[in-house]
PDB file of N, CA and C in Angstrom:
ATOM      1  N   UNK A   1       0.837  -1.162   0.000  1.00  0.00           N
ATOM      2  CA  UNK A   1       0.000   0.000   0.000  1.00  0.00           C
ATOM      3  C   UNK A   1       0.888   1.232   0.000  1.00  0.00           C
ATOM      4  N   UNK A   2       0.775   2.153  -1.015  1.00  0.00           N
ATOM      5  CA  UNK A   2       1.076   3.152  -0.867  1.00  0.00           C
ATOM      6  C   UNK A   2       0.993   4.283  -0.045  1.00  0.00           C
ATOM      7  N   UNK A   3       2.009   4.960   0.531  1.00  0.00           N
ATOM      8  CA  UNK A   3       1.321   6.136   1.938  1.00  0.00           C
ATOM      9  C   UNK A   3       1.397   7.210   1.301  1.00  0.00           C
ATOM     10  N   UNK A   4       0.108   7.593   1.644  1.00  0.00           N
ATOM     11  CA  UNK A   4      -0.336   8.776   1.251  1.00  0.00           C
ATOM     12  C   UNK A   4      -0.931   9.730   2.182  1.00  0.00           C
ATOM     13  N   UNK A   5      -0.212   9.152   3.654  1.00  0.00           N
ATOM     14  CA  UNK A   5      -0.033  10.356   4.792  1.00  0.00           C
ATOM     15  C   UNK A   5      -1.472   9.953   5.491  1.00  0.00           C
ATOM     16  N   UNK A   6      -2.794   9.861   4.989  1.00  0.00           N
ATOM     17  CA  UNK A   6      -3.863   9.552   5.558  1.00  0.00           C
ATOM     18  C   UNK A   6      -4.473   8.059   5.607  1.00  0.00           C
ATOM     19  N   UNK A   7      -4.210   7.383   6.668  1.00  0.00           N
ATOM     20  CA  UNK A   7      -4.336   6.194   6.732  1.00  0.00           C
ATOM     21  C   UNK A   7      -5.985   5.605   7.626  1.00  0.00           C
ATOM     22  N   UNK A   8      -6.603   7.193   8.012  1.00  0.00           N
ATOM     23  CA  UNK A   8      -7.814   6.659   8.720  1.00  0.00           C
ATOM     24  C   UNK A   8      -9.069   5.904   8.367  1.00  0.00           C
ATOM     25  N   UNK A   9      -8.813   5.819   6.883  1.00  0.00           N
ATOM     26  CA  UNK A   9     -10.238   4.829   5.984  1.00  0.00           C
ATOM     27  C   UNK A   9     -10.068   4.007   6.563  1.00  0.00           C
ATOM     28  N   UNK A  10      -8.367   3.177   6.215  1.00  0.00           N
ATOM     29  CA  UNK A  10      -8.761   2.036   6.356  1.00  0.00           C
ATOM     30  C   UNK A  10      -8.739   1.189   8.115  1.00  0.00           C
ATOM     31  N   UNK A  11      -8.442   2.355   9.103  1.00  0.00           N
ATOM     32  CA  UNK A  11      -8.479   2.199  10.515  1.00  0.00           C
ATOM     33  C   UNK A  11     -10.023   1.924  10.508  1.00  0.00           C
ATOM     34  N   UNK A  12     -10.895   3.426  10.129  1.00  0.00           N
ATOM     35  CA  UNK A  12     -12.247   3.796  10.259  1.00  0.00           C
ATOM     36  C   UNK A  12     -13.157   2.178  10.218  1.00  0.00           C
ATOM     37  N   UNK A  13     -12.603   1.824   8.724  1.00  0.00           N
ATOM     38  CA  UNK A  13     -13.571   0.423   8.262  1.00  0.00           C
ATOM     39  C   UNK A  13     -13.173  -0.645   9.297  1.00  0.00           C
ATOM     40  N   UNK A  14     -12.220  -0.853   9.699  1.00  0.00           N
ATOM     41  CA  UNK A  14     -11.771  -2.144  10.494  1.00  0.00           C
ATOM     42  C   UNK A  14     -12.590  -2.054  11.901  1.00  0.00           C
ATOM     43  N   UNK A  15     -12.903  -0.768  12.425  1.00  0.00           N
ATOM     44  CA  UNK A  15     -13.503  -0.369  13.698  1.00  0.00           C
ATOM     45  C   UNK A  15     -15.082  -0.411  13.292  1.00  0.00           C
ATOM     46  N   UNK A  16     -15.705  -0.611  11.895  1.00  0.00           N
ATOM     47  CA  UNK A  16     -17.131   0.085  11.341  1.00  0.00           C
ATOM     48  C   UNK A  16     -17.506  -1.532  11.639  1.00  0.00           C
ATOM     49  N   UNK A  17     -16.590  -2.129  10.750  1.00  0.00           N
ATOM     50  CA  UNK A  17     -17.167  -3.621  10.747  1.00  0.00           C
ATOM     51  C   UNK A  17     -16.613  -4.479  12.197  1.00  0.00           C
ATOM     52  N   UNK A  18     -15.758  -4.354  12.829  1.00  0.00           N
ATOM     53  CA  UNK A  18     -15.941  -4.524  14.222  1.00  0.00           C
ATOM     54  C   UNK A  18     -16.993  -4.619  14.867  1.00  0.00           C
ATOM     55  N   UNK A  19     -17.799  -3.725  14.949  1.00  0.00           N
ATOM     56  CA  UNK A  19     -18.783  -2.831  15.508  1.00  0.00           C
ATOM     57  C   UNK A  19     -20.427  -3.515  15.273  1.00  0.00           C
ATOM     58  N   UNK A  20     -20.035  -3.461  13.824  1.00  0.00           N
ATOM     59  CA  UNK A  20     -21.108  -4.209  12.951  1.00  0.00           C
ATOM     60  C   UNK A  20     -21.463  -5.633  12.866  1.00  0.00           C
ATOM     61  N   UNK A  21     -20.361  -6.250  13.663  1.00  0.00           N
ATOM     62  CA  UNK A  21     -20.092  -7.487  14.272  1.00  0.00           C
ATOM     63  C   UNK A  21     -20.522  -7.951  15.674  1.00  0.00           C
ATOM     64  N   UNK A  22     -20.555  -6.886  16.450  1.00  0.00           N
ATOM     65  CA  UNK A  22     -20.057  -7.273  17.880  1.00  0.00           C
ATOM     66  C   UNK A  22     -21.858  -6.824  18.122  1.00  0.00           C
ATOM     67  N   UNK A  23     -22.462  -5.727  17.050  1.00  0.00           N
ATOM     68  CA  UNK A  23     -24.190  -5.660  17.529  1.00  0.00           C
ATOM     69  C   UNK A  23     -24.964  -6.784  16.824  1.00  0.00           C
ATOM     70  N   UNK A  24     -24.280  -7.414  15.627  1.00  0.00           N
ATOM     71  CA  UNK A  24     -24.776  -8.956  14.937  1.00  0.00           C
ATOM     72  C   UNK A  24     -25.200  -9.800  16.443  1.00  0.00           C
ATOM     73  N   UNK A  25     -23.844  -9.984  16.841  1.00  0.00           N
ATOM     74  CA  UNK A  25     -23.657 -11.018  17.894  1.00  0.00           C
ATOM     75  C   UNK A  25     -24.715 -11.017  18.787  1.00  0.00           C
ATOM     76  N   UNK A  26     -24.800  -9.586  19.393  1.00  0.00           N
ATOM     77  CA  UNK A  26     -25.327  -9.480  20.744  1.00  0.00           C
ATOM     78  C   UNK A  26     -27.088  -9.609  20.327  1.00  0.00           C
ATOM     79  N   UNK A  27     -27.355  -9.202  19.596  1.00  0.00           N
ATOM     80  CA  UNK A  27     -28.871  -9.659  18.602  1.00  0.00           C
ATOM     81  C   UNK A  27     -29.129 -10.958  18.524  1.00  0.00           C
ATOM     82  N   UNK A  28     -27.876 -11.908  18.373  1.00  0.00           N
ATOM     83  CA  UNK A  28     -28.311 -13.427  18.003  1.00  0.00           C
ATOM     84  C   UNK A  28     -28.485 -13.832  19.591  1.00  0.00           C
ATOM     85  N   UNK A  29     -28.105 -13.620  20.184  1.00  0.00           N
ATOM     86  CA  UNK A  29     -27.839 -13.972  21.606  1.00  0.00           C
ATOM     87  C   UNK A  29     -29.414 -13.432  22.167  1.00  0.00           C
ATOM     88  N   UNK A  30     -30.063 -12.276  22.195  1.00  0.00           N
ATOM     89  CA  UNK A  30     -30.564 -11.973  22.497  1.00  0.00           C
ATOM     90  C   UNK A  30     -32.364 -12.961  22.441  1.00  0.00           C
ATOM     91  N   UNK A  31     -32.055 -12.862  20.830  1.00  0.00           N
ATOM     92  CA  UNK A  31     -32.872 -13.843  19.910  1.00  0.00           C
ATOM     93  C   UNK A  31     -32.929 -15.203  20.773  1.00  0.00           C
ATOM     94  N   UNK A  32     -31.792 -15.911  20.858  1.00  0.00           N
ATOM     95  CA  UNK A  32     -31.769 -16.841  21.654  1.00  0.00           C
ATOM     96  C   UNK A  32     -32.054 -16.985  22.883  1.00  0.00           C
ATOM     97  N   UNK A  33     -32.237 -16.097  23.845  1.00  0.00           N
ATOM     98  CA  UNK A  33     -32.647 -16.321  24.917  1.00  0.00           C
ATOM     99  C   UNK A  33     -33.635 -16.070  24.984  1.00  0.00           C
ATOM    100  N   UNK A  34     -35.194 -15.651  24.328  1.00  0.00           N
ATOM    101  CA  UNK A  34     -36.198 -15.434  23.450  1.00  0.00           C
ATOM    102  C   UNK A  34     -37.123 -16.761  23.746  1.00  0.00           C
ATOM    103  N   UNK A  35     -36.309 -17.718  23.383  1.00  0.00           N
ATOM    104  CA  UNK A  35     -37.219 -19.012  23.001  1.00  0.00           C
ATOM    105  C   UNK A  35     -37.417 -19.541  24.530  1.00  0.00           C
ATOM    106  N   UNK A  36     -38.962 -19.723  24.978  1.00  0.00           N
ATOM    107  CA  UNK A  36     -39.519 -20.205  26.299  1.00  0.00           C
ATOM    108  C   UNK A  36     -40.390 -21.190  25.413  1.00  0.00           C
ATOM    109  N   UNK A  37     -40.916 -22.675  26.129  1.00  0.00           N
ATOM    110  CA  UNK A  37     -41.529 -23.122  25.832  1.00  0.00           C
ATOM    111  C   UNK A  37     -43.138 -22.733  26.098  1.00  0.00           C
ATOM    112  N   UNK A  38     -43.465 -23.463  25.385  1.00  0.00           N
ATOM    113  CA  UNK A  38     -44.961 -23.040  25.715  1.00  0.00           C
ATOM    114  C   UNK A  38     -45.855 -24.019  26.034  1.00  0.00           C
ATOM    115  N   UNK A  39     -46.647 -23.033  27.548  1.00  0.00           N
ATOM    116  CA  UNK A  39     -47.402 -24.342  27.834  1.00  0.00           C
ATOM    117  C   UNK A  39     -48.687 -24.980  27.116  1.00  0.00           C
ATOM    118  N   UNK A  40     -49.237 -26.221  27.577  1.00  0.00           N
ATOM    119  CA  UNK A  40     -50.327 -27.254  27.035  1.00  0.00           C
ATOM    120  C   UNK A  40     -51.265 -26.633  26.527  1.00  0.00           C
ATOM    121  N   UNK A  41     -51.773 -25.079  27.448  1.00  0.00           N
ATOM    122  CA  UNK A  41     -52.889 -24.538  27.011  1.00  0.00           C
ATOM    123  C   UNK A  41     -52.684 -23.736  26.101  1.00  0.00           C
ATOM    124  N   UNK A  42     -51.643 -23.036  25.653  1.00  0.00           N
ATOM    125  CA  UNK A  42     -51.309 -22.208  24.752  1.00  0.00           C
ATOM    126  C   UNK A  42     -50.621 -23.019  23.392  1.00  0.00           C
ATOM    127  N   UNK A  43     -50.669 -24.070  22.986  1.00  0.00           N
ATOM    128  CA  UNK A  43     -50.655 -24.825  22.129  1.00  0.00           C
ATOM    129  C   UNK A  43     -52.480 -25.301  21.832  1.00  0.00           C
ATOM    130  N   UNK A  44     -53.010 -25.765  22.801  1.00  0.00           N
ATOM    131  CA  UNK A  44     -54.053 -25.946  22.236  1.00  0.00           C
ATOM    132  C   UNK A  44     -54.818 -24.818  21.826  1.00  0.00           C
ATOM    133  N   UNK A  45     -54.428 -23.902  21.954  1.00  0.00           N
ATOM    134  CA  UNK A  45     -55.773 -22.464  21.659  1.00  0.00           C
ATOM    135  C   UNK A  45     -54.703 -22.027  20.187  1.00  0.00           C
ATOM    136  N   UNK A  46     -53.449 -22.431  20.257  1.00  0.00           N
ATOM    137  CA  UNK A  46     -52.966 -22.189  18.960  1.00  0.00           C
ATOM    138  C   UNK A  46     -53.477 -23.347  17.632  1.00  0.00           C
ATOM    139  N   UNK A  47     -53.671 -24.530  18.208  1.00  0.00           N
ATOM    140  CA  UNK A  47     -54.099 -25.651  17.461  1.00  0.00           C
ATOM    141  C   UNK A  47     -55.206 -25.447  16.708  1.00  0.00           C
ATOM    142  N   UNK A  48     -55.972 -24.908  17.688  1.00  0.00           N
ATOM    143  CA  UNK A  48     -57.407 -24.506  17.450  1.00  0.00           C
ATOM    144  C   UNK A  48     -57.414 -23.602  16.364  1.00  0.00           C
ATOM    145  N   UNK A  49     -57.168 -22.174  16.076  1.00  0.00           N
ATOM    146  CA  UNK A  49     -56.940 -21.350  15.946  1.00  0.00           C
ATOM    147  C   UNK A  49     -56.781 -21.706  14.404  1.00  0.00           C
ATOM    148  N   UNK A  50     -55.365 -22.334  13.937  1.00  0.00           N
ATOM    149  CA  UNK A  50     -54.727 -22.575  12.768  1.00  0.00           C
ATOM    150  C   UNK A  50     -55.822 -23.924  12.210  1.00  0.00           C
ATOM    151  N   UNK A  51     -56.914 -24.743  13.106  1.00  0.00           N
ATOM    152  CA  UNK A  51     -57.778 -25.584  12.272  1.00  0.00           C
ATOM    153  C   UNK A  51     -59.089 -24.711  11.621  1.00  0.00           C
ATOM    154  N   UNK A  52     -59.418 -23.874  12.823  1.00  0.00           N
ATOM    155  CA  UNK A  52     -60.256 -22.607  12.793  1.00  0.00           C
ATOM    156  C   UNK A  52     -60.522 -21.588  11.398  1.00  0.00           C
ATOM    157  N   UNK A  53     -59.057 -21.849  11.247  1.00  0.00           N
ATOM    158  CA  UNK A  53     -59.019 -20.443  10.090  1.00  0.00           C
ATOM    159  C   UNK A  53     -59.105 -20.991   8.709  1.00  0.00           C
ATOM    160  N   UNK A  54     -58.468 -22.486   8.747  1.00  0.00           N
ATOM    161  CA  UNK A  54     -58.117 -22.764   7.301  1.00  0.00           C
ATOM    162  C   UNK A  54     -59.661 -23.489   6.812  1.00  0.00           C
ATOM    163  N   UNK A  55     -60.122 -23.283   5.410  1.00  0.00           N
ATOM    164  CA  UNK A  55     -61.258 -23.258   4.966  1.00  0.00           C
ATOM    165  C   UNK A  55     -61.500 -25.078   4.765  1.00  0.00           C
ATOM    166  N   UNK A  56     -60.540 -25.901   4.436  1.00  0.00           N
ATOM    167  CA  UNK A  56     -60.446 -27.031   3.944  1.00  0.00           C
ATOM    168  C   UNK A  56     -61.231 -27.710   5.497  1.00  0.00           C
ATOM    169  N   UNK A  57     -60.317 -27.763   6.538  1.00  0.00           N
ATOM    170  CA  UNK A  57     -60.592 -28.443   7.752  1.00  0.00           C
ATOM    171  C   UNK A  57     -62.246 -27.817   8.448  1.00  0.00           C
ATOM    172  N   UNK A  58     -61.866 -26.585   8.792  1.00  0.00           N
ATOM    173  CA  UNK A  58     -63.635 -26.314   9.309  1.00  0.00           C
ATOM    174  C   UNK A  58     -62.961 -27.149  10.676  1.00  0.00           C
ATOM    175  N   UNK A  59     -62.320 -26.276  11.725  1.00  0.00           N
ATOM    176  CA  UNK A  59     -61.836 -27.041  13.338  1.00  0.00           C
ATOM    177  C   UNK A  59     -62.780 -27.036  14.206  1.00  0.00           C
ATOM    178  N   UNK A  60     -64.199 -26.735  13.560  1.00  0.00           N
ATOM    179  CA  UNK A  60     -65.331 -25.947  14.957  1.00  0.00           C
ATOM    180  C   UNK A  60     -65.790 -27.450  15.597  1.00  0.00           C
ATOM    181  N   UNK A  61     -65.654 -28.409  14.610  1.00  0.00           N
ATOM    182  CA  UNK A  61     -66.326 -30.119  15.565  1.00  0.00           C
ATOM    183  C   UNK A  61     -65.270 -30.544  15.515  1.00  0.00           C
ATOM    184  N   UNK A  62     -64.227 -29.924  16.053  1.00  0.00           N
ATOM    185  CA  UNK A  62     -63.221 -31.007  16.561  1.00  0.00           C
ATOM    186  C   UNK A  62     -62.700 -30.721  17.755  1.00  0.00           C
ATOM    187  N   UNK A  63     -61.735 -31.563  18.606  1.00  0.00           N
ATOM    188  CA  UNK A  63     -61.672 -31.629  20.046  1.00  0.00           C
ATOM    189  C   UNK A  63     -59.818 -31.799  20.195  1.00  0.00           C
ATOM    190  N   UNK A  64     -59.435 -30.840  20.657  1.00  0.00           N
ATOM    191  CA  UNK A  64     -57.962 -30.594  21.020  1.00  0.00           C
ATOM    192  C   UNK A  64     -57.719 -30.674  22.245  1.00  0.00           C
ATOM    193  N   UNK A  65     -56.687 -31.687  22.180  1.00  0.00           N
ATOM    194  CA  UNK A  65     -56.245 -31.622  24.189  1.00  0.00           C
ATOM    195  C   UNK A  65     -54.823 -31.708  23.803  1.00  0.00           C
ATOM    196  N   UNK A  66     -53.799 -31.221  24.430  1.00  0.00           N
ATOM    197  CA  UNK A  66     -51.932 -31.455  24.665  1.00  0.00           C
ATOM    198  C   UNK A  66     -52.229 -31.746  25.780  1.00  0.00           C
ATOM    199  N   UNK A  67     -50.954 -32.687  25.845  1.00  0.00           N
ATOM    200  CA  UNK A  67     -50.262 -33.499  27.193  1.00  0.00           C
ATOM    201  C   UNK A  67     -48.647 -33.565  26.835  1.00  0.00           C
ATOM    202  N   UNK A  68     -48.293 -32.659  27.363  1.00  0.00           N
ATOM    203  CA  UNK A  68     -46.691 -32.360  27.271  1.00  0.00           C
ATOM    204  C   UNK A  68     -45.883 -32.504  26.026  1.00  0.00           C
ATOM    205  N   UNK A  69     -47.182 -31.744  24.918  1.00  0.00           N
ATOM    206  CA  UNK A  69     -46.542 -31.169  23.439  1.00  0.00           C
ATOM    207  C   UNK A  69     -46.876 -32.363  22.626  1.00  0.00           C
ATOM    208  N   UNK A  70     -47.698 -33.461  22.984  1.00  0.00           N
ATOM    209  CA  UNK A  70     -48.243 -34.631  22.518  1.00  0.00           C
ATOM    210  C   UNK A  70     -49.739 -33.530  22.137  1.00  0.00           C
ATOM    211  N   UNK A  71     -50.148 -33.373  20.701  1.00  0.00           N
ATOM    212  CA  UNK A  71     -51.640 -33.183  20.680  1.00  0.00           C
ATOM    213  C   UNK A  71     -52.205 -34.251  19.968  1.00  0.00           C
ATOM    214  N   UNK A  72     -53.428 -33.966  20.803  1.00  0.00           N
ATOM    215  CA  UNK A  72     -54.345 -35.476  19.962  1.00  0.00           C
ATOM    216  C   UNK A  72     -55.886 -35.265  19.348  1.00  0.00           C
ATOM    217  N   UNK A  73     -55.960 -35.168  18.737  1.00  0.00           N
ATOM    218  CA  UNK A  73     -57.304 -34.357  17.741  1.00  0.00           C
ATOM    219  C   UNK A  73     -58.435 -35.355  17.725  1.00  0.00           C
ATOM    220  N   UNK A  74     -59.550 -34.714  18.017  1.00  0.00           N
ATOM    221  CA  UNK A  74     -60.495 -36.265  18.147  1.00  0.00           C
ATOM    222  C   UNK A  74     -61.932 -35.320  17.092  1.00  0.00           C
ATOM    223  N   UNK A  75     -62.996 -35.913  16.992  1.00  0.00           N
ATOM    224  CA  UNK A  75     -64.028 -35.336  16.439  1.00  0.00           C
ATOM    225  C   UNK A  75     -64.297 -35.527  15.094  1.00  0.00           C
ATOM    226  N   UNK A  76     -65.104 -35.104  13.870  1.00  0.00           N
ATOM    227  CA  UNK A  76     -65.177 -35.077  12.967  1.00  0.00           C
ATOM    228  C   UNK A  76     -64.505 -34.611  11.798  1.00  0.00           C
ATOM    229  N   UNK A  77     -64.283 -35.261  10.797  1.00  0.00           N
ATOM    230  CA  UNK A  77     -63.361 -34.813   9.292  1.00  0.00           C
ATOM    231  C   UNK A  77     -64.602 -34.811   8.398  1.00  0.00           C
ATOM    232  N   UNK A  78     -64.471 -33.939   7.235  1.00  0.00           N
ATOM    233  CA  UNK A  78     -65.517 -34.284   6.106  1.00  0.00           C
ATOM    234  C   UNK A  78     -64.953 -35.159   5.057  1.00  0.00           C
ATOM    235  N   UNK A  79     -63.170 -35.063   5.104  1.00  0.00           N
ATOM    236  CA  UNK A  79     -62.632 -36.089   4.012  1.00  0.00           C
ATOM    237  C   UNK A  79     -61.133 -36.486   4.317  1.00  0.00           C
ATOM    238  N   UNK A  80     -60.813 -37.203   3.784  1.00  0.00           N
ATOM    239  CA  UNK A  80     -59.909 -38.057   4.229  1.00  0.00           C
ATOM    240  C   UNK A  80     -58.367 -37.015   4.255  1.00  0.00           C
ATOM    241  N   UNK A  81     -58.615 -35.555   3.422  1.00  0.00           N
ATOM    242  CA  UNK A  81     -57.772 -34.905   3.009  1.00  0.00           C
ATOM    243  C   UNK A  81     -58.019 -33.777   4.065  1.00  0.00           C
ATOM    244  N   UNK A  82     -58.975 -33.517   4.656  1.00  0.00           N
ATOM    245  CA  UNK A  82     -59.415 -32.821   5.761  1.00  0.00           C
ATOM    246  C   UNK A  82     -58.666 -33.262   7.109  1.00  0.00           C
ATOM    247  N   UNK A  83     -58.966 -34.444   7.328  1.00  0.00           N
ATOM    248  CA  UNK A  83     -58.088 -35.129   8.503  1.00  0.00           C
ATOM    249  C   UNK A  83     -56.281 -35.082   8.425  1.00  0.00           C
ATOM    250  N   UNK A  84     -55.831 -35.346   6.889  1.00  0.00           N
ATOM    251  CA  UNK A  84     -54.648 -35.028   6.700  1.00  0.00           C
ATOM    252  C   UNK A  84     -54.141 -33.658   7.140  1.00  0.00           C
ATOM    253  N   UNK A  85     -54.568 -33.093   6.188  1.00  0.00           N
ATOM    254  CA  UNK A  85     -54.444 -31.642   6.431  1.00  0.00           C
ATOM    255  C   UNK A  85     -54.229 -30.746   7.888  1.00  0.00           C
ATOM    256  N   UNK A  86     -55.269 -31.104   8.709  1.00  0.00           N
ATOM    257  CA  UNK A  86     -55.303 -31.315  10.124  1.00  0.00           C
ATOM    258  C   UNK A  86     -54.248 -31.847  10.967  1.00  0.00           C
ATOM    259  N   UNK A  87     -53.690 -33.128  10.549  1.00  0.00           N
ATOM    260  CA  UNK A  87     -52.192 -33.178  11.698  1.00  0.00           C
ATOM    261  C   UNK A  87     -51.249 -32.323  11.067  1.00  0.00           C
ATOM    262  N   UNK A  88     -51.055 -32.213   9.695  1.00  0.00           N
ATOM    263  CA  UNK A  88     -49.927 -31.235   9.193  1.00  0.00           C
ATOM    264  C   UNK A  88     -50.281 -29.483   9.921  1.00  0.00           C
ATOM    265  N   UNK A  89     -51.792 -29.061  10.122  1.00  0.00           N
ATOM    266  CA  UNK A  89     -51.803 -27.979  10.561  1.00  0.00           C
ATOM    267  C   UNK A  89     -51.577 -27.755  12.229  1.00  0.00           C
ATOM    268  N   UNK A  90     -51.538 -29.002  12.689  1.00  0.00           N
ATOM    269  CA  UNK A  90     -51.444 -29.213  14.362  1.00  0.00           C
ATOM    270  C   UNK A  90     -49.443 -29.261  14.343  1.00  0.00           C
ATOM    271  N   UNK A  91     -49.163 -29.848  13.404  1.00  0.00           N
ATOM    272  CA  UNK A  91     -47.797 -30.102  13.453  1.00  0.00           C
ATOM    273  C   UNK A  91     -46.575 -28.568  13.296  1.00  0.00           C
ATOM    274  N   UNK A  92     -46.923 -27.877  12.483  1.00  0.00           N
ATOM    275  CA  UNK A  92     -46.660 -26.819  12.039  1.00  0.00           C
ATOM    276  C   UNK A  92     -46.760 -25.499  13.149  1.00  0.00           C
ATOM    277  N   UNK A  93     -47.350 -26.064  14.565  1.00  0.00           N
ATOM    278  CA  UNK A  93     -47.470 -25.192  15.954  1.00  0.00           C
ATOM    279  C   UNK A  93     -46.437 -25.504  16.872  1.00  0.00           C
ATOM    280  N   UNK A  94     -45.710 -24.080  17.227  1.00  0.00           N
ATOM    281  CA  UNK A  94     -44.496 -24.335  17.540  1.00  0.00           C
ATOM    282  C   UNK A  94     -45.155 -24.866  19.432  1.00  0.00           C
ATOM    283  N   UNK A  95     -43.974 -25.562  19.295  1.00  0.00           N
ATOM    284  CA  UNK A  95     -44.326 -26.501  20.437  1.00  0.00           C
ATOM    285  C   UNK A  95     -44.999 -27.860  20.521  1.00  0.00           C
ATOM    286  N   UNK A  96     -45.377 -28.468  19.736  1.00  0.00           N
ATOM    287  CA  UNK A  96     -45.989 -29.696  19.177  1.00  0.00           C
ATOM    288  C   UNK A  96     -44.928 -30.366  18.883  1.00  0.00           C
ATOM    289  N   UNK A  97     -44.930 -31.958  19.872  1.00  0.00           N
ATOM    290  CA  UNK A  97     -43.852 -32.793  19.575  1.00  0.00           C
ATOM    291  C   UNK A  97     -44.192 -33.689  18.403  1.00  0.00           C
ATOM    292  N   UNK A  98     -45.614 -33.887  18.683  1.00  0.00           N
ATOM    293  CA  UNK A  98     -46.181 -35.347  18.062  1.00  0.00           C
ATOM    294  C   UNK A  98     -47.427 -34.769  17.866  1.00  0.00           C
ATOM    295  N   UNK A  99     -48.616 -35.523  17.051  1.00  0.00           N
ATOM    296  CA  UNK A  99     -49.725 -34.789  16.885  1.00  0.00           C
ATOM    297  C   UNK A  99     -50.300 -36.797  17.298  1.00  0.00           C
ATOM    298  N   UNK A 100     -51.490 -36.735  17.641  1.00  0.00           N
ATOM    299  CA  UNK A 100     -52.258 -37.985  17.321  1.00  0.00           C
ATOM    300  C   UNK A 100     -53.679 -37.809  16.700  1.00  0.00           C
ATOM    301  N   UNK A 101     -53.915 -38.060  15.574  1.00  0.00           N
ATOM    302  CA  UNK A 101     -54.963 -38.007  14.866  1.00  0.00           C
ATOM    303  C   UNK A 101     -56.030 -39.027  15.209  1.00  0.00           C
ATOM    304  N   UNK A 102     -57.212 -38.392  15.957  1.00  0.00           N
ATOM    305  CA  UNK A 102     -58.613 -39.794  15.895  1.00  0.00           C
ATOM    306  C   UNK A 102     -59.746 -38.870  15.804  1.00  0.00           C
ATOM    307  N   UNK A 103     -59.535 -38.637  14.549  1.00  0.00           N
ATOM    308  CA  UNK A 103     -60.602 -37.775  13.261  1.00  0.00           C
ATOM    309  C   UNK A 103     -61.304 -39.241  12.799  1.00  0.00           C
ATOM    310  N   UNK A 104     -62.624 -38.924  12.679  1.00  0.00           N
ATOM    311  CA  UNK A 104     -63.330 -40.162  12.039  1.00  0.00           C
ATOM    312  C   UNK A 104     -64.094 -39.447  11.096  1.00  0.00           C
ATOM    313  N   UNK A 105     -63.604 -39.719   9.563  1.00  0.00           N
ATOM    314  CA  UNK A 105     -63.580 -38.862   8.588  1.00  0.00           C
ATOM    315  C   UNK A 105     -65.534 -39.493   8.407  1.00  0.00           C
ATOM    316  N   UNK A 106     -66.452 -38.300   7.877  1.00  0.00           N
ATOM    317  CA  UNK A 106     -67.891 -38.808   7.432  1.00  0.00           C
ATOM    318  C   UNK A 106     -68.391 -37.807   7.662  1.00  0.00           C
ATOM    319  N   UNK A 107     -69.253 -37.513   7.172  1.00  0.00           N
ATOM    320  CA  UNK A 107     -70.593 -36.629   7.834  1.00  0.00           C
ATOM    321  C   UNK A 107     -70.954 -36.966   8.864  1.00  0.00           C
ATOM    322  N   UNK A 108     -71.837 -36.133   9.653  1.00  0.00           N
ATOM    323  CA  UNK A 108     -72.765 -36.265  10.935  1.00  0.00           C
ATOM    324  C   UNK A 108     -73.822 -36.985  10.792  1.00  0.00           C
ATOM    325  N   UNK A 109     -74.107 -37.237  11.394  1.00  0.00           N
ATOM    326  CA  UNK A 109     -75.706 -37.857  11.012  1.00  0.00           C
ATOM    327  C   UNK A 109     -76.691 -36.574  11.389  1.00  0.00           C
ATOM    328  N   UNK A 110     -77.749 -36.496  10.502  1.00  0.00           N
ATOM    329  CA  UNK A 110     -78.778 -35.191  10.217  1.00  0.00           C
ATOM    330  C   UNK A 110     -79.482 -35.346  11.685  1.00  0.00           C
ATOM    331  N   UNK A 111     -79.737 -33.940  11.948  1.00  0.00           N
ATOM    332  CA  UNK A 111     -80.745 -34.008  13.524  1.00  0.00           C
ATOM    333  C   UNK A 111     -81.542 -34.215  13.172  1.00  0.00           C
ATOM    334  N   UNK A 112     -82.687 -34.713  13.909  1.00  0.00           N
ATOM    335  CA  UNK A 112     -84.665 -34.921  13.880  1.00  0.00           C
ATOM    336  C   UNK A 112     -84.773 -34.332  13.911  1.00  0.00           C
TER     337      UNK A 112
END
């Protein structure tokens, strides 16, 4: 490198990206200490929620319980792709170890 008497660029950059490094870090760290598990009931009202919304499933006749990030889905499916759909949307909730599906895919039977 040639001297050309002013050498503070390349001090300046070594201290910029330092810097730019050391607030990366402290962000990932931060991020990381972030993650709490979540309890039984706040998985199931999330379970609910994500069967609730999506148009395919229709979650309103079905029955959600967790037992230590185990959920187990019980109640009615209208099709066999409905019930699928359903553990992939139970699975996809953070905190869900395992899902257990006992969807009994059919219609209702009509009231009197």
């Amino acid at each position: 490198m040639l001297w050309t008497g002013v050498q503070w660029p390349v001090t300046m950059i070594t201290k910029i990206l330092a810097s730019i490094l050391l607030i990366w870090m402290i962000a990932c760290l931060g991020f990381a200490a972030d993650k709490k598990p979540l309890s039984d009931d706040a998985i199931v009202d999330q379970v609910r929620l994500h069967l609730a919304a999506d148009p395919d499933v229709k979650g309103g006749a079905m029955t959600v319980e967790c037992k230590d990030g185990v959920v187990t889905i019980g109640g009615q499916a209208d099709t066999m792709k409905s019930k699928d759909k359903a553990t992939r949307l139970a699975k996809k909730v953070k905190g869900v170890k395992q899902v257990v599906n006992n969807l009994i895919v059919g219609e209702k039977p009509a009231a009197k």
